[in-house]
Protein backbone atom coordinates (compact mmCIF):
# COMPACT_ATOMS: atom_id res chain seq x y z
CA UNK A 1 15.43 -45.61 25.99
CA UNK A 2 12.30 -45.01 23.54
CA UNK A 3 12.73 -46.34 19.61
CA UNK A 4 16.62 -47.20 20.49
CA UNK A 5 17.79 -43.49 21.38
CA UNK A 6 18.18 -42.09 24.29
CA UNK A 7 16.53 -38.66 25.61
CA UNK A 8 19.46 -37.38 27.04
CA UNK A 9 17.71 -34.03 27.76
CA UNK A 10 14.93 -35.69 30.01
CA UNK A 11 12.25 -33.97 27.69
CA UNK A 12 9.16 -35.64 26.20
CA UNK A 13 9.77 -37.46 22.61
CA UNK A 14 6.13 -36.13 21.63
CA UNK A 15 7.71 -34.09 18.50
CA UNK A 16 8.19 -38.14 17.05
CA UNK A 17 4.55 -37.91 15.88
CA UNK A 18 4.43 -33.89 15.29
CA UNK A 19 4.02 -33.14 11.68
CA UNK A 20 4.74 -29.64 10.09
CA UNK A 21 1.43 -27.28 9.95
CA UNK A 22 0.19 -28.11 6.19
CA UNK A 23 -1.37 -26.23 3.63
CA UNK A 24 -4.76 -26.85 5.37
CA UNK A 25 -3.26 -25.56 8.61
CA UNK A 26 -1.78 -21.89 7.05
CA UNK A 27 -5.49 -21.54 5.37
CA UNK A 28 -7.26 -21.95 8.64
CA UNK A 29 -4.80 -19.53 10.30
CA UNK A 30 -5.60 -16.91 7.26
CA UNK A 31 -9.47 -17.44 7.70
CA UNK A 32 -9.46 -16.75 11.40
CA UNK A 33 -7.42 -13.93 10.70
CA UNK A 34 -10.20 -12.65 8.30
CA UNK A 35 -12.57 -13.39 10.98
CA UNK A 36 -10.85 -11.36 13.72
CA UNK A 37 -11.18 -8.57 11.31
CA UNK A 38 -12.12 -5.47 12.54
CA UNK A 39 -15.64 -4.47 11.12
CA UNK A 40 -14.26 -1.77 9.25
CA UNK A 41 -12.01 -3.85 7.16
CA UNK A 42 -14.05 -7.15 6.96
CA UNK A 43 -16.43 -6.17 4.12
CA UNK A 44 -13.28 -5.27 1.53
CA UNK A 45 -11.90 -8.75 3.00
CA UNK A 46 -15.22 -10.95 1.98
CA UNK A 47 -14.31 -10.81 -1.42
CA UNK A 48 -10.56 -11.98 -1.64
CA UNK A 49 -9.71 -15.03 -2.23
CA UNK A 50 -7.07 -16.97 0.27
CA UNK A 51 -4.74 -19.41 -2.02
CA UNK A 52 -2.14 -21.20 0.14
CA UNK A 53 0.94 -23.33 -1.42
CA UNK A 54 4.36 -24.50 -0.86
CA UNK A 55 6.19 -21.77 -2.56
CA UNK A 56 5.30 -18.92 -5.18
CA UNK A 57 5.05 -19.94 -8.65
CA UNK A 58 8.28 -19.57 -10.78
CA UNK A 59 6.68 -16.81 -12.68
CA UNK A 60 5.30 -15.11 -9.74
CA UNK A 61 9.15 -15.16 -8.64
CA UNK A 62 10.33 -13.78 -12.03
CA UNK A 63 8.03 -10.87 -12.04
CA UNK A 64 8.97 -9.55 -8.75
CA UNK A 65 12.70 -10.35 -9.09
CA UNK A 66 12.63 -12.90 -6.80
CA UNK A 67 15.64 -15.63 -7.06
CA UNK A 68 15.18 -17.10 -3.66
CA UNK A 69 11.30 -18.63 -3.09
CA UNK A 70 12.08 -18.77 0.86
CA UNK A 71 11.87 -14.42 0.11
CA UNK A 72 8.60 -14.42 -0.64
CA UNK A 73 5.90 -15.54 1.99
CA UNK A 74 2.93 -13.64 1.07
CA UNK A 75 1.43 -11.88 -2.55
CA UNK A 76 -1.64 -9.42 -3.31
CA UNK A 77 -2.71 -10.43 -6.50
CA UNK A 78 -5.43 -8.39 -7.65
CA UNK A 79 -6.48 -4.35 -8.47
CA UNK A 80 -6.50 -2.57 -5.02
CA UNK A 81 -9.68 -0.90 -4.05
CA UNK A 82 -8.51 2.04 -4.81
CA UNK A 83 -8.01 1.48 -8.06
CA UNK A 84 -11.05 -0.68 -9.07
CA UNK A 85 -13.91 0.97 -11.74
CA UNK A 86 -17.22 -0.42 -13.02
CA UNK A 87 -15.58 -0.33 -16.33
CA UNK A 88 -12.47 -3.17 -15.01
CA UNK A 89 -13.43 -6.64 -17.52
CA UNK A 90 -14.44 -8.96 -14.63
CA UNK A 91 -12.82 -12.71 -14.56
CA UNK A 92 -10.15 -12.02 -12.39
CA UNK A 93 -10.40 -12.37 -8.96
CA UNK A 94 -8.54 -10.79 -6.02
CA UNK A 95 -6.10 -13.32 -4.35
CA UNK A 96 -4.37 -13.29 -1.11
CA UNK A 97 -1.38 -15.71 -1.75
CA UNK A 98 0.45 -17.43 1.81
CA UNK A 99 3.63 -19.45 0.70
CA UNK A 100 4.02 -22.16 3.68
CA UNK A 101 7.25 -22.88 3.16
CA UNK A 102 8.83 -19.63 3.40
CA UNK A 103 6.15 -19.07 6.25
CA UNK A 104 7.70 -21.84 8.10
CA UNK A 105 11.02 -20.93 8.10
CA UNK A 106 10.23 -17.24 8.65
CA UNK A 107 8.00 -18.83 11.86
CA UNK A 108 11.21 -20.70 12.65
CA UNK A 109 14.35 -18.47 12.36
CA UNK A 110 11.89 -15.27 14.53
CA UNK A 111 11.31 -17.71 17.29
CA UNK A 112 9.68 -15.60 19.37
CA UNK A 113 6.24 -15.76 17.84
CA UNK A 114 3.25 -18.30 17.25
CA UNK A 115 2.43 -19.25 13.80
CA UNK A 116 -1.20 -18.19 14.02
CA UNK A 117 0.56 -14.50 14.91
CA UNK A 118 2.90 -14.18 11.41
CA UNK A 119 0.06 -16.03 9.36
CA UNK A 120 -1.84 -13.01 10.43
CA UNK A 121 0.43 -10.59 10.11
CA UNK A 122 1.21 -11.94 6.60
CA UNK A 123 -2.12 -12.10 5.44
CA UNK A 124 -3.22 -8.49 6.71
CA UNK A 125 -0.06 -6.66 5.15
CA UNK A 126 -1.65 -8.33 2.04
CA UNK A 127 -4.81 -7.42 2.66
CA UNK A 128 -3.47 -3.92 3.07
CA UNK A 129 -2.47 -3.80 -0.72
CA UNK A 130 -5.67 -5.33 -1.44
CA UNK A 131 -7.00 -1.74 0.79
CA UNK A 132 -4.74 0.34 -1.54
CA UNK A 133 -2.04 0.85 0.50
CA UNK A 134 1.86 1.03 -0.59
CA UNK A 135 4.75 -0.82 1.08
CA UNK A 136 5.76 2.41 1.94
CA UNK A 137 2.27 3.53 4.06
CA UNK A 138 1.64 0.19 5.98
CA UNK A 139 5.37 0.48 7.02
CA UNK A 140 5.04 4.13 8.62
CA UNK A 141 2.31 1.92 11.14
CA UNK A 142 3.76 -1.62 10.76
CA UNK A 143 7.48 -1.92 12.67
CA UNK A 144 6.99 -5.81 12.56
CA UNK A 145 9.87 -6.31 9.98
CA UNK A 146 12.50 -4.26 11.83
């Protein structure tokens, strides 16, 4: 008997003192992802920004349509490459949002992968947008949703 209850399963009570990854934790799972970057794709990545919170912003939720925060785990905020000019006012910067929340529970309710695996994921289907690409074109290589 450990703390008055009983492990009745015969398995370690470590997870007593195991806190859930933090906002510190998802970031340094994005930024290894950016590191692992193939060189091809690692210049376009240098200048995004990585933003990590708890859930999207209520607006950010309103302009996609989004009732439910836990829907939303990752955002491209930005003007794709593909779009960009000389002539774009400057002042905004590209952003790669990671919602940990919803990223937790995604991590949770898959169960069959490591955090460090859908953090990655996440952040390069983002990154994608940031590349130009539509839902529609990283889908036709990307079967990780199905």
């Amino acid at each position: 008997m450990q703390n008055g209850l009983e492990n009745t399963m015969g398995e370690s009570d470590d997870w007593q003192d195991v806190m859930a990854p933090g906002i510190e934790e998802i970031e340094a799972l994005a930024e290894a992802a950016r590191a692992a970057l193939p060189e091809a794709f690692a210049k376009a990545a240098e200048g995004v920004a990585v933003r990590v919170e708890d859930f999207a912003s209520e607006e950010m939720l309103a302009e996609l349509g989004i009732e439910d925060p836990f829907e939303l785990t990752g955002l491209y905020d930005g003007i794709p490459l593909t779009e960009k000019s000389v002539m774009d006012p400057g002042g905004h910067a590209d952003v790669i949002w990671l919602f940990r929340r919803p990223i937790l529970d995604e991590w949770v309710s898959r169960g069959n992968e490591s955090l460090g695996t859908l953090v990655t994921h996440i952040f390069v289907h983002e990154l994608a947008h940031h590349l130009g690409w539509s839902d529609e074109d990283i889908s036709a290589i990307d079967r990780w949703w199905e």
